[in-house]
C-alpha atoms as a PDB file:
ATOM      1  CA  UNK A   1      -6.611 -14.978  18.410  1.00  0.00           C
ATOM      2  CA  UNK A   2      -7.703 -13.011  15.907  1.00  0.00           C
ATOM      3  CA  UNK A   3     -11.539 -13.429  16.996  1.00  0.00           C
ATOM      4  CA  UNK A   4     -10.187 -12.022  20.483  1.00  0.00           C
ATOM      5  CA  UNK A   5      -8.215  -9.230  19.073  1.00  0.00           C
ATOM      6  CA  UNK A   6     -12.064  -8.458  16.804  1.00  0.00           C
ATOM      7  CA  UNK A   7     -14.253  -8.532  20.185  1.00  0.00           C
ATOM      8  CA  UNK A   8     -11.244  -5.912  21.660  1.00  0.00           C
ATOM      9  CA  UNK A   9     -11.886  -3.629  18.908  1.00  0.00           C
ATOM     10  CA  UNK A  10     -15.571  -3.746  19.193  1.00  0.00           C
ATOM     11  CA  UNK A  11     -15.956  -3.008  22.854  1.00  0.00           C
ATOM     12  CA  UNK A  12     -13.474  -0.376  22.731  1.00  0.00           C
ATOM     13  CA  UNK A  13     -15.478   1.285  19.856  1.00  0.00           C
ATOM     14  CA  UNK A  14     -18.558   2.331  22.550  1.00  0.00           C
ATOM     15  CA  UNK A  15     -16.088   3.419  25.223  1.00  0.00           C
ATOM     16  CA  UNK A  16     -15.096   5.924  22.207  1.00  0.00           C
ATOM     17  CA  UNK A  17     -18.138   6.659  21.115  1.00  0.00           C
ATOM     18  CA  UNK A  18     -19.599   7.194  24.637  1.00  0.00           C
ATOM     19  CA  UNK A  19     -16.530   9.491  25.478  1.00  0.00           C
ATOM     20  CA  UNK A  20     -17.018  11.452  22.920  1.00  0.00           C
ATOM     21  CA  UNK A  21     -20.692  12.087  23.180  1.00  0.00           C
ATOM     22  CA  UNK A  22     -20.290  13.097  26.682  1.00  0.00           C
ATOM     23  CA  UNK A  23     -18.129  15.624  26.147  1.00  0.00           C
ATOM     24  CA  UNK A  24     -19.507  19.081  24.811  1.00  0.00           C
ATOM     25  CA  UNK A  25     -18.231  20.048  21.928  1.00  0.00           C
ATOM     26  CA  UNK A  26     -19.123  23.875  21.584  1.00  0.00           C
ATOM     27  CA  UNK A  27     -17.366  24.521  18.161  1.00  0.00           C
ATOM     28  CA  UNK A  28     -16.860  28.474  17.390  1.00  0.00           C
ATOM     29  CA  UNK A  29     -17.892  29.217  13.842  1.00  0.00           C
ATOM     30  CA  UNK A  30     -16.393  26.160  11.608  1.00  0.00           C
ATOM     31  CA  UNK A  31     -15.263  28.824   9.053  1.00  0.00           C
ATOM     32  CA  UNK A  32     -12.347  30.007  11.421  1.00  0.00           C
ATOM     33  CA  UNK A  33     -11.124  26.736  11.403  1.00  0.00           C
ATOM     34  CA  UNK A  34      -9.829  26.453   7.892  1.00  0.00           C
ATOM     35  CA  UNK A  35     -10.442  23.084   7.027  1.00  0.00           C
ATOM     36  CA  UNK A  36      -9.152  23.359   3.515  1.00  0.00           C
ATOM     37  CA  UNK A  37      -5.688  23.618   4.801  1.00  0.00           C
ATOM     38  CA  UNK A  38      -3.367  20.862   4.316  1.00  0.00           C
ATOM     39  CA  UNK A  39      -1.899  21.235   7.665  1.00  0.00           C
ATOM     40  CA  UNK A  40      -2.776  19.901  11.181  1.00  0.00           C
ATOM     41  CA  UNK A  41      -4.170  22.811  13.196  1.00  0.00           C
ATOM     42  CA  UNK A  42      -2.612  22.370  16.868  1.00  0.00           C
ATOM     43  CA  UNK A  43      -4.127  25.831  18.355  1.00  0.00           C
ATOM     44  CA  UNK A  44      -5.408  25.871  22.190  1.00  0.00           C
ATOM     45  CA  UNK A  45      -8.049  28.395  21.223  1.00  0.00           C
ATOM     46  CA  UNK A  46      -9.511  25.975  18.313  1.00  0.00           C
ATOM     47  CA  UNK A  47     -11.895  23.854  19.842  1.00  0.00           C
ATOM     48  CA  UNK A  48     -10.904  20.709  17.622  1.00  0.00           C
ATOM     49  CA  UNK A  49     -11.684  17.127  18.741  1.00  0.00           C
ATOM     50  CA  UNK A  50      -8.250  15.769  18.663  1.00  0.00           C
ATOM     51  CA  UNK A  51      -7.434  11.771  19.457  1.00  0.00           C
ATOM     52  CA  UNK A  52      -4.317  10.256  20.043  1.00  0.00           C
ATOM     53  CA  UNK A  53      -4.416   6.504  19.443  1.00  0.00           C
ATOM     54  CA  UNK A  54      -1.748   4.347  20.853  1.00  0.00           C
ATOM     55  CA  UNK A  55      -1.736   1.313  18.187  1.00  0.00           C
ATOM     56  CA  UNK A  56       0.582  -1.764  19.827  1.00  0.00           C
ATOM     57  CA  UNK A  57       0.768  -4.077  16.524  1.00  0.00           C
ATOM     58  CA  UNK A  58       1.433  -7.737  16.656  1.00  0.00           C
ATOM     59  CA  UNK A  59       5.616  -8.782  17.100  1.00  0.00           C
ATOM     60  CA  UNK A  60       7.316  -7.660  14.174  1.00  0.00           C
ATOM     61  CA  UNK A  61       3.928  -5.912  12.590  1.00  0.00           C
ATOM     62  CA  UNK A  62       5.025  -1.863  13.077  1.00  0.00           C
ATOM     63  CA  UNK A  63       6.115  -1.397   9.448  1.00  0.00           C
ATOM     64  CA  UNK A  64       2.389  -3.440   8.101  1.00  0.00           C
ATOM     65  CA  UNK A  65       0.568  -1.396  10.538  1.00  0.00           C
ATOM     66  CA  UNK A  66       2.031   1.831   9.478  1.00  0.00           C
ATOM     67  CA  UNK A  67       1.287   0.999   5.919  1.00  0.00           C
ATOM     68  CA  UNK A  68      -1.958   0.120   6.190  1.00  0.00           C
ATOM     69  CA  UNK A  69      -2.637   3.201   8.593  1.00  0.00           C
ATOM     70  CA  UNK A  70      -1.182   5.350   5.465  1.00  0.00           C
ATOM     71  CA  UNK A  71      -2.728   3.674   2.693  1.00  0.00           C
ATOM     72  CA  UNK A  72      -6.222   4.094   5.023  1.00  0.00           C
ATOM     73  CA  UNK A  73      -5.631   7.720   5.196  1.00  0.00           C
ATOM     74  CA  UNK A  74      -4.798   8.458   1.441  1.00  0.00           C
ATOM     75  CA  UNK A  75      -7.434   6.422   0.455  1.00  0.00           C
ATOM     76  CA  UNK A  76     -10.718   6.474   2.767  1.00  0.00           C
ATOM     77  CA  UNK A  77     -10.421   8.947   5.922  1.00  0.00           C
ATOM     78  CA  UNK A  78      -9.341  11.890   4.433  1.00  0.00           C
ATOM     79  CA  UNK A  79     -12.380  12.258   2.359  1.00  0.00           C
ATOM     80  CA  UNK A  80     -14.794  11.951   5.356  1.00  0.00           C
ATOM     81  CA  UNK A  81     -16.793  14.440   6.282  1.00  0.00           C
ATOM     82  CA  UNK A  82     -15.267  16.445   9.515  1.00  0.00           C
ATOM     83  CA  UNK A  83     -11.735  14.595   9.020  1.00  0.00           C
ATOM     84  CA  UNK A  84      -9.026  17.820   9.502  1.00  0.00           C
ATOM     85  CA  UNK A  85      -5.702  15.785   9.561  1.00  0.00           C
ATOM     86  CA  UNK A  86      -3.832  12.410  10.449  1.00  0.00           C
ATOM     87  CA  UNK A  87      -0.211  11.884  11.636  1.00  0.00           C
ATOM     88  CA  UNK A  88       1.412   8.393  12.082  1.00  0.00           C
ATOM     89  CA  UNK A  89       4.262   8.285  14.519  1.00  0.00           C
ATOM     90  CA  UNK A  90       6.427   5.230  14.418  1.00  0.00           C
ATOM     91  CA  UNK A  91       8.393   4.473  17.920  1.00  0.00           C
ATOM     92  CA  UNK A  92      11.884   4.079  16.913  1.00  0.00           C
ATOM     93  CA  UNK A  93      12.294   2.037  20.356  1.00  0.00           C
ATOM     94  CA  UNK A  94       9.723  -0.509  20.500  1.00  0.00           C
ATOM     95  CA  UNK A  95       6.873  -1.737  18.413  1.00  0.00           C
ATOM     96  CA  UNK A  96       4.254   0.907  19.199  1.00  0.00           C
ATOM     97  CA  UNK A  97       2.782   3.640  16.371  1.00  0.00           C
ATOM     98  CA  UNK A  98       1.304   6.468  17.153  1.00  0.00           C
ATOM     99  CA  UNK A  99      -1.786   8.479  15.289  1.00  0.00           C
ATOM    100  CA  UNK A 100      -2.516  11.831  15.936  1.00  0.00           C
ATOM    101  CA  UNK A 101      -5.975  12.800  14.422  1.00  0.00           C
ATOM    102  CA  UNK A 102      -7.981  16.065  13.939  1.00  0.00           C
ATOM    103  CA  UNK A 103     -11.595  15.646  13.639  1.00  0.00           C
ATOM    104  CA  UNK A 104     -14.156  18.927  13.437  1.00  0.00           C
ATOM    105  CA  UNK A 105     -16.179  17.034  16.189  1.00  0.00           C
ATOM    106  CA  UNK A 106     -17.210  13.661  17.802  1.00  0.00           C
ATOM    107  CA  UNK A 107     -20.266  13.233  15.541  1.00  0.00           C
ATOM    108  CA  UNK A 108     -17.636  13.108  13.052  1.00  0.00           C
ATOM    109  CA  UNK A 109     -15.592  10.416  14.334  1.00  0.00           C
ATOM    110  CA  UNK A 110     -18.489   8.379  14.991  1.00  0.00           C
ATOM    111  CA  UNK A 111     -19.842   8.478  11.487  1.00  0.00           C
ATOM    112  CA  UNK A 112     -15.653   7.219  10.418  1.00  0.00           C
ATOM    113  CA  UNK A 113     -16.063   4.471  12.938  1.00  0.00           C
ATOM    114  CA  UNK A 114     -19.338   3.654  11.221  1.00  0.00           C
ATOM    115  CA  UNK A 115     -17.407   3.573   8.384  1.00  0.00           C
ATOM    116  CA  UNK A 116     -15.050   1.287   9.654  1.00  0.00           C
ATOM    117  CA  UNK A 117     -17.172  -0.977  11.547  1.00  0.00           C
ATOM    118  CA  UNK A 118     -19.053  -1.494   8.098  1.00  0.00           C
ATOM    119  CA  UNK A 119     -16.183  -2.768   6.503  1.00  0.00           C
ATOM    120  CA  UNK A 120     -15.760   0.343   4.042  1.00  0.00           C
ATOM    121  CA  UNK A 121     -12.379   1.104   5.361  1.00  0.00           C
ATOM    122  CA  UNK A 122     -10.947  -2.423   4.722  1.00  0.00           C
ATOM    123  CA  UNK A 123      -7.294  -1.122   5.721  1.00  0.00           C
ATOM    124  CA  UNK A 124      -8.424   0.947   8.922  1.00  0.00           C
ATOM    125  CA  UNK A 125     -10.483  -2.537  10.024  1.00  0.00           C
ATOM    126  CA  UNK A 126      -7.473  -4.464   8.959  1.00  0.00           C
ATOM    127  CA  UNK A 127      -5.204  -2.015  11.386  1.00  0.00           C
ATOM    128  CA  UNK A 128      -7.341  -2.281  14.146  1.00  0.00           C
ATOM    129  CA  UNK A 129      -8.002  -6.041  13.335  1.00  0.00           C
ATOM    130  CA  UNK A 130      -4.205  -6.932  13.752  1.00  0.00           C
ATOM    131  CA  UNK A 131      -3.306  -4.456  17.145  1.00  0.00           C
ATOM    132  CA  UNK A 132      -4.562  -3.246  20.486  1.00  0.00           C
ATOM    133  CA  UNK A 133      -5.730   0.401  20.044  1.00  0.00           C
ATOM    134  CA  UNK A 134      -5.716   2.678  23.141  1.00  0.00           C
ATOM    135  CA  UNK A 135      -7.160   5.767  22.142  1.00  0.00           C
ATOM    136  CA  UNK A 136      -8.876   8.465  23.565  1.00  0.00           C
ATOM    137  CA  UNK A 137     -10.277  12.302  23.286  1.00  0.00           C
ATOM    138  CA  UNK A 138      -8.444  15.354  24.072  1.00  0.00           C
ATOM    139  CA  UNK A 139      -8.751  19.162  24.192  1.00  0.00           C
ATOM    140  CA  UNK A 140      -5.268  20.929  23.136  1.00  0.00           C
ATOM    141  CA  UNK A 141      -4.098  23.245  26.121  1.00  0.00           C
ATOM    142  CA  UNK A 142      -1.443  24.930  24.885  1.00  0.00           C
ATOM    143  CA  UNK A 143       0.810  25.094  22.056  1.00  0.00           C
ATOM    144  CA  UNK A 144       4.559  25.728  23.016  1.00  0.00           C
ATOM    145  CA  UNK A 145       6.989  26.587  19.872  1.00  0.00           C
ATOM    146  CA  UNK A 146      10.512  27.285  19.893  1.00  0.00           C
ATOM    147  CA  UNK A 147      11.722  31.271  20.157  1.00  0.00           C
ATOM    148  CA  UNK A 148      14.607  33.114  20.755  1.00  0.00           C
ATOM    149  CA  UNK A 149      15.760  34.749  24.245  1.00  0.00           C
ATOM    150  CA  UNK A 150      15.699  38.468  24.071  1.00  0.00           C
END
């Protein structure tokens, strides 16, 4: 199972990659993007590769999954090169996680999955080892926060 679960991984990998390379990615100057922040920058006029990967973990595997997915963050993604941010959601009804990631472009993200797929990210490839990713490339629209009526 685990071999099947491997092959999964790998052939979704090029349908990333692929995605990602066909989009155009016409990034304004990368100094208006403040990258040294520590926060996620959700902004529709950024133009910020983000990716939203539904993880579906083996029965009974959220809480491992979410682990690993932290300890790969804290110790591996976060320093790559073109990494802006990382948020894990947990589904409170069912077994599903959620990561919401920031990238400064899809040459980016390929060089992480590189990364991955070469076994220096042993918790990422153990993550993506043990679920069924569904991810996939998105532009942010519009950004919608809370206000008062007038």
């Amino acid at each position: 199972m685990k071999t099947i679960r491997n092959r999964k991984f790998l052939l979704a990998l090029p349908v990333l990659i692929i995605s990602i390379i066909t989009m155009s990615f016409d990034l304004k100057n990368s100094t208006d993007l403040n990258i040294n922040e520590s926060n996620a920058i959700i902004n529709a006029d950024k133009e910020i590769l983000t990716v939203i990967n539904v993880i579906t973990p083996k029965q009974g595997q959220q809480e491992k999954i979410v682990e690993l997915l932290q300890k790969g963050m804290t110790e591996t993604m976060r320093y790559q090169k073109g990494f802006i941010s990382a948020n894990i959601h947990k589904s409170l009804d069912s077994e599903h996680v959620i990561v919401y990631a920031q990238w400064k472009d899809g040459a980016s993200l390929q060089e992480a999955v590189k990364l991955i797929e070469a076994g220096k990210a042993p918790n990422m490839l153990e993550v993506f080892s043990n679920s069924t990713p569904d991810y996939h490339p998105y532009d942010v629209i519009s950004v919608n926060l809370a206000s008062k009526k007038n």
